[in-house]
Protein backbone atom coordinates (compact mmCIF):
# COMPACT_ATOMS: atom_id res chain seq x y z
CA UNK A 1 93.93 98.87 89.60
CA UNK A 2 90.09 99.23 88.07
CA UNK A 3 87.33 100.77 90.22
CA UNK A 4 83.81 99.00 90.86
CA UNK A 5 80.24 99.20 92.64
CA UNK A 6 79.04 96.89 94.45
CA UNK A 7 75.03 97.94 94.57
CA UNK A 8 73.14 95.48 97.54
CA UNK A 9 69.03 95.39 97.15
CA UNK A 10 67.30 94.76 100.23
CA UNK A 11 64.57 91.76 99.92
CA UNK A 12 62.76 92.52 102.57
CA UNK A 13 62.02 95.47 105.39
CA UNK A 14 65.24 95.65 108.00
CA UNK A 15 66.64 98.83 109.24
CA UNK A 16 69.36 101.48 108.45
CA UNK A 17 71.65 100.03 111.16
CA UNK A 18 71.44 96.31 109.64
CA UNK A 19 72.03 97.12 106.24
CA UNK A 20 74.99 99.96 107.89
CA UNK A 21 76.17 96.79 109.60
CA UNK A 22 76.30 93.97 107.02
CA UNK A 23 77.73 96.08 104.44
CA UNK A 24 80.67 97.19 107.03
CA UNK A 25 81.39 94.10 108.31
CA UNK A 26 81.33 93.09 104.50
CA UNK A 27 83.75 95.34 102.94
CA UNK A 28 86.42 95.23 106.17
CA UNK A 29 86.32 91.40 105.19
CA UNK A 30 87.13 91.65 101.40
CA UNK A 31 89.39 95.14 102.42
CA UNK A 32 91.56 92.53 104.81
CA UNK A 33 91.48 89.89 101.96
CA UNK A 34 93.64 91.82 100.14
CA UNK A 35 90.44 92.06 97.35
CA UNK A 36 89.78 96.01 97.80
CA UNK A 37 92.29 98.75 98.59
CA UNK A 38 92.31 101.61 100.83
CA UNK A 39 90.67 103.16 103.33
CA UNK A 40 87.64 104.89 103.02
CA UNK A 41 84.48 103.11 100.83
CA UNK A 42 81.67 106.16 100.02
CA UNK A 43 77.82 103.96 99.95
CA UNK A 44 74.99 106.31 99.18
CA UNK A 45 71.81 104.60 99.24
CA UNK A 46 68.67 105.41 96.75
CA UNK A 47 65.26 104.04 97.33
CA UNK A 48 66.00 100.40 98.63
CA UNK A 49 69.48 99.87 96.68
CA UNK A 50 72.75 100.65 98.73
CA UNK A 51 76.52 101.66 96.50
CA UNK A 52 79.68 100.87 97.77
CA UNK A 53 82.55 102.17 95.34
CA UNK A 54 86.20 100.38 95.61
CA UNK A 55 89.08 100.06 93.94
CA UNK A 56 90.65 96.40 93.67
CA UNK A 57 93.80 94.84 91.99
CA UNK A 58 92.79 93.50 89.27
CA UNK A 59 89.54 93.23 87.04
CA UNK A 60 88.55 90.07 88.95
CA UNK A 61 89.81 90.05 92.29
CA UNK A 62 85.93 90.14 93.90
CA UNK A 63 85.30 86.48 92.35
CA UNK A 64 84.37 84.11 94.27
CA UNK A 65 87.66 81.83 94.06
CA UNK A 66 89.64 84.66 96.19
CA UNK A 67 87.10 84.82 98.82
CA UNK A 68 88.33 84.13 101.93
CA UNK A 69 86.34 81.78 104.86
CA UNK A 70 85.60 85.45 106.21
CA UNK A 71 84.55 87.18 103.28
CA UNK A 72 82.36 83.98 102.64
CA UNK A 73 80.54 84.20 105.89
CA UNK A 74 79.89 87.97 105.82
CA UNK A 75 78.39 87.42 102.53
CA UNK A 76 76.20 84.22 104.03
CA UNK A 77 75.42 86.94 106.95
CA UNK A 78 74.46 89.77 104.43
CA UNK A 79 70.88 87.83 104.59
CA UNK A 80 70.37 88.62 108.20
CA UNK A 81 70.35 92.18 107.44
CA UNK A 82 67.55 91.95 104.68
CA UNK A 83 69.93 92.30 102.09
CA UNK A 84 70.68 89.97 98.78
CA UNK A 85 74.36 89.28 97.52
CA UNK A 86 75.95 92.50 95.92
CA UNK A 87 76.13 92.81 92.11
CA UNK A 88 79.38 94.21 91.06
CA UNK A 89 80.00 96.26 87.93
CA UNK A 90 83.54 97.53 86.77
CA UNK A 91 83.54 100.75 86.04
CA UNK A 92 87.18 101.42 84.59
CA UNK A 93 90.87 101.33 85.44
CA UNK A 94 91.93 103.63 88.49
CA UNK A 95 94.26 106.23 86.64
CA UNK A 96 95.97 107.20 89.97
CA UNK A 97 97.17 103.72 91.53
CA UNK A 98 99.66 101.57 90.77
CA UNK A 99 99.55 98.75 88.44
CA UNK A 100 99.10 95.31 89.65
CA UNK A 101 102.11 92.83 89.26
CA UNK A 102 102.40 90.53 85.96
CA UNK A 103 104.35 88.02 87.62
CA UNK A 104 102.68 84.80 87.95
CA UNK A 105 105.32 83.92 91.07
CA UNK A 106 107.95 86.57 91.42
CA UNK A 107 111.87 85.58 92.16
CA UNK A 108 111.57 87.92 94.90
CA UNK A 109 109.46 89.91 96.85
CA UNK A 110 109.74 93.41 99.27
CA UNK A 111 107.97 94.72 102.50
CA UNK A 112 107.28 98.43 101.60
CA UNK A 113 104.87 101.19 101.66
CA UNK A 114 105.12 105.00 101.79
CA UNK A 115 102.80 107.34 103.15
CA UNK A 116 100.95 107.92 100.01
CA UNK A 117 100.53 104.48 98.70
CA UNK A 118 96.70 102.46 99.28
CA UNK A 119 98.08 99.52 97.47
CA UNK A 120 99.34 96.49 98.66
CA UNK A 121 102.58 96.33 100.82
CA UNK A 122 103.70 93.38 99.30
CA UNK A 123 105.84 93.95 95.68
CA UNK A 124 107.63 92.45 93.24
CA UNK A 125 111.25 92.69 93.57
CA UNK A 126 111.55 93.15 90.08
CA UNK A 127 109.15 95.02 89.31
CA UNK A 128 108.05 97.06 92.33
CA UNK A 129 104.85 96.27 91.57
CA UNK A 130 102.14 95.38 94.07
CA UNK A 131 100.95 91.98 94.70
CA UNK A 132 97.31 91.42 95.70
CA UNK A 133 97.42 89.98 99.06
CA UNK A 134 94.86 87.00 98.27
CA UNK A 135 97.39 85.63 96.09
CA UNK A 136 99.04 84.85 99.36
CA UNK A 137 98.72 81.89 101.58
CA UNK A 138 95.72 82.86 104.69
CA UNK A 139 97.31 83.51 107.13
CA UNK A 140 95.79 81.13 110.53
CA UNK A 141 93.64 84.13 111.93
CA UNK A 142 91.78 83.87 108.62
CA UNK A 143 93.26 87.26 106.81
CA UNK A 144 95.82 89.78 106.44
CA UNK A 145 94.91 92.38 108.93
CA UNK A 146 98.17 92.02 110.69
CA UNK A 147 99.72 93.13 107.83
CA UNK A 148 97.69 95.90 106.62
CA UNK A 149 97.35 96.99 110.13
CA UNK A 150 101.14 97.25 110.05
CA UNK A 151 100.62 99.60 106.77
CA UNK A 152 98.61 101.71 108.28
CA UNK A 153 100.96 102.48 111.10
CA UNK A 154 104.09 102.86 108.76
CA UNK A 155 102.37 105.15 106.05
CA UNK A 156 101.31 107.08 109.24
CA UNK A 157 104.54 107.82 111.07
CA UNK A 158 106.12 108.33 107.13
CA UNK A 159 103.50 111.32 107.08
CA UNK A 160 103.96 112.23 110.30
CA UNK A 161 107.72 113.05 109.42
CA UNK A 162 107.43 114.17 106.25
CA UNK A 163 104.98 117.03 107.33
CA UNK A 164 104.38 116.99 110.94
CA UNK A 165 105.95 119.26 113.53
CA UNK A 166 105.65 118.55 117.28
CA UNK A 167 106.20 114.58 115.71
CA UNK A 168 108.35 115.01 113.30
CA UNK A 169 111.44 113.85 114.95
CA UNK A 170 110.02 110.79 116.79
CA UNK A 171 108.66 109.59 113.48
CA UNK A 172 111.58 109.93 111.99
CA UNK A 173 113.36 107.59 114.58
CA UNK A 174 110.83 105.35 114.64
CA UNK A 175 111.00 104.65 111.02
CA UNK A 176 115.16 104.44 110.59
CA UNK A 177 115.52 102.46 114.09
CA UNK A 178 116.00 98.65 113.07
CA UNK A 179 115.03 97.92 117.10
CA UNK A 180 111.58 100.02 116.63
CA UNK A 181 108.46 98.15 117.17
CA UNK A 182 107.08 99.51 113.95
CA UNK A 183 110.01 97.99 112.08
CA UNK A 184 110.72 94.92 114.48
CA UNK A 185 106.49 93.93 113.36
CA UNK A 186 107.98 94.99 109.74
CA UNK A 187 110.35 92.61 109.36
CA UNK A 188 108.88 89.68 111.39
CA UNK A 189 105.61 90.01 108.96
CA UNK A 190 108.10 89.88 105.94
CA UNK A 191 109.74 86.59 107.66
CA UNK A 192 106.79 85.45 107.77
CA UNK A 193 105.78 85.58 104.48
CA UNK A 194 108.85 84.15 102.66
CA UNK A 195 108.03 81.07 105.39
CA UNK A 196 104.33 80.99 103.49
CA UNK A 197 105.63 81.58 100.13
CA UNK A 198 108.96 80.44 99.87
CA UNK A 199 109.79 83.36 98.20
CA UNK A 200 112.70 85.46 99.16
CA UNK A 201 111.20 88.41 101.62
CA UNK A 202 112.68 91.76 101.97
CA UNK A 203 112.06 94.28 104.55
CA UNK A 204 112.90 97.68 103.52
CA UNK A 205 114.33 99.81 106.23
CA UNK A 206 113.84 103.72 105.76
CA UNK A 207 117.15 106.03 106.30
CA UNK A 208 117.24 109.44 106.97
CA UNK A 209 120.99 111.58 107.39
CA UNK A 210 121.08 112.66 110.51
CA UNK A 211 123.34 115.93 111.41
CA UNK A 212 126.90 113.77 112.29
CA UNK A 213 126.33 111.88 109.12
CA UNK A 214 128.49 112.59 106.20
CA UNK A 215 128.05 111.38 102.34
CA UNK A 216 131.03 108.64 102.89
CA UNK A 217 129.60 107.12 106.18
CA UNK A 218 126.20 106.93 104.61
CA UNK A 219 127.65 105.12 101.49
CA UNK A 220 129.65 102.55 103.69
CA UNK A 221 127.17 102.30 106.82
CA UNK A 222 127.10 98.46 107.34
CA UNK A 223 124.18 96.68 107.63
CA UNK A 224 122.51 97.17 110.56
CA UNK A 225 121.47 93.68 111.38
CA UNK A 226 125.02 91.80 110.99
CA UNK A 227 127.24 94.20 110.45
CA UNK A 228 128.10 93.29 106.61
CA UNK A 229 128.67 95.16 103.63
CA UNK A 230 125.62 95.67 101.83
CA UNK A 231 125.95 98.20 99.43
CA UNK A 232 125.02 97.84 95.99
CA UNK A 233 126.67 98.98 92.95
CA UNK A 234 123.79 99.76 91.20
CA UNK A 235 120.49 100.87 93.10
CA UNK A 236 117.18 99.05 93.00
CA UNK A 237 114.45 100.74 91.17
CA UNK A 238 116.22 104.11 91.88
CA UNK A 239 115.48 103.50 95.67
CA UNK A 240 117.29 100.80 96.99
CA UNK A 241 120.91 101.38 97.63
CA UNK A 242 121.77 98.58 100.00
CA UNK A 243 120.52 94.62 100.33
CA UNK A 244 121.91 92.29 102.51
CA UNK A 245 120.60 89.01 101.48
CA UNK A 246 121.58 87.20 104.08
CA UNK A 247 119.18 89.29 106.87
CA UNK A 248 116.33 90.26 104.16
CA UNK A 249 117.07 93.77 104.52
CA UNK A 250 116.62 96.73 101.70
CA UNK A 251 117.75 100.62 102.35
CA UNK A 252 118.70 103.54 101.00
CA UNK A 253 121.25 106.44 100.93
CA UNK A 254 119.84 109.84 102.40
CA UNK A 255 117.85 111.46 100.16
């Protein structure tokens, strides 16, 4: 991942609210492009010249050739506001993030996030490496909100249960129940995305040991989808201890 500024100079009078405005609208576009990660986008602004620091992908995931329709008109609409088109400057590799994926087209791909991950959902299956979302197929709403929406809510309830309390065991449910709407949107995104791509799609489908559970019935739990064995000799990565192929599912023993 490599940080950058994008500094916008305004070309004529307009107000705080326009510039507050374009620039939003702006960075939610290239944020649901898949071209900028996280959440949260400091701007300070210094005698006519507004800052937005991101982090993207890759060194050139704000050219122009990943722009999406959106991004394009939110750039076109920048003008409106009194503002001209942003110069960007790279201002290193992000020592804290994950690095991006080398694969040009990966064999296969997985659905999965945790509650302290701002990358990209979408990784490698052989390297668990994130892949930039505008490497994908658009979607026909125009960008990948859906899916980063979903993100949100999974990294949210995986916090929630991890250090919550009055939450903690809903979360928990929510995340290990195949039938959850959280993990029902999960896996239909994932489906969706091997349809695009025609790339294998896995979702990955948290497990937690509940109280009745013992070690054996957590080693030969069958899938929960049709019934199968899915176990794998050797784990995934160090975190995947079952796949069923033929459902696109990924889990793991209790931790």
């Amino acid at each position: 991942m490599f940080t950058a500024e994008l500094t916008f100079e305004c070309y004529q009078d307009t107000t705080i609210d326009a510039v507050d405005s374009a620039i939003t609208q702006l960075i939610d576009a290239l944020r649901y492009n898949g071209q900028i990660l996280g959440r949260e986008f400091p701007t300070s602004m210094d005698d006519g010249l507004f800052t937005t620091r991101v982090v993207c992908p890759e060194e050139e995931s704000l050219h122009p050739r990943h722009h999406s329709s959106i991004v394009e008109r939110r750039l076109q609409a920048l003008s409106e506001a009194g503002l001209l088109a942003p110069k960007i400057r790279l201002t290193g590799m992000d020592l804290h993030s994950d690095n991006t994926d080398p694969c040009q087209q990966p064999e296969w791909q997985v659905l999965y996030t945790h509650y302290l991950s701002t990358c990209s959902p979408l990784r490698c299956g052989e390297h668990l490496a994130p892949i930039p979302l505008y490497k994908l197929p658009t979607p026909a709403i125009g960008d990948h909100q859906a899916l980063l929406r979903w993100q949100v809510d999974w990294s949210s309830t995986d916090e929630l249960q991890m250090h919550g309390t009055t939450l903690k065991q809903a979360c928990s449910e929510t995340l290990t129940d195949m039938k959850s709407p959280l993990n029902n949107a999960g896996w239909q995104l994932a489906k969706d995305i091997e349809q695009q791509t025609n790339i294998p799609t896995y979702y990955y489908l948290y497990h937690l040991a509940d109280a009745a559970e013992q070690e054996d019935q957590a080693q030969t739990r069958p899938c929960p989808s049709c019934g199968g064995e899915w176990q794998l000799e050797v784990p995934l990565h160090g975190i995947f201890d079952f796949k069923c192929e033929p459902c696109r599912l990924l889990s793991n023993l209790p931790w």
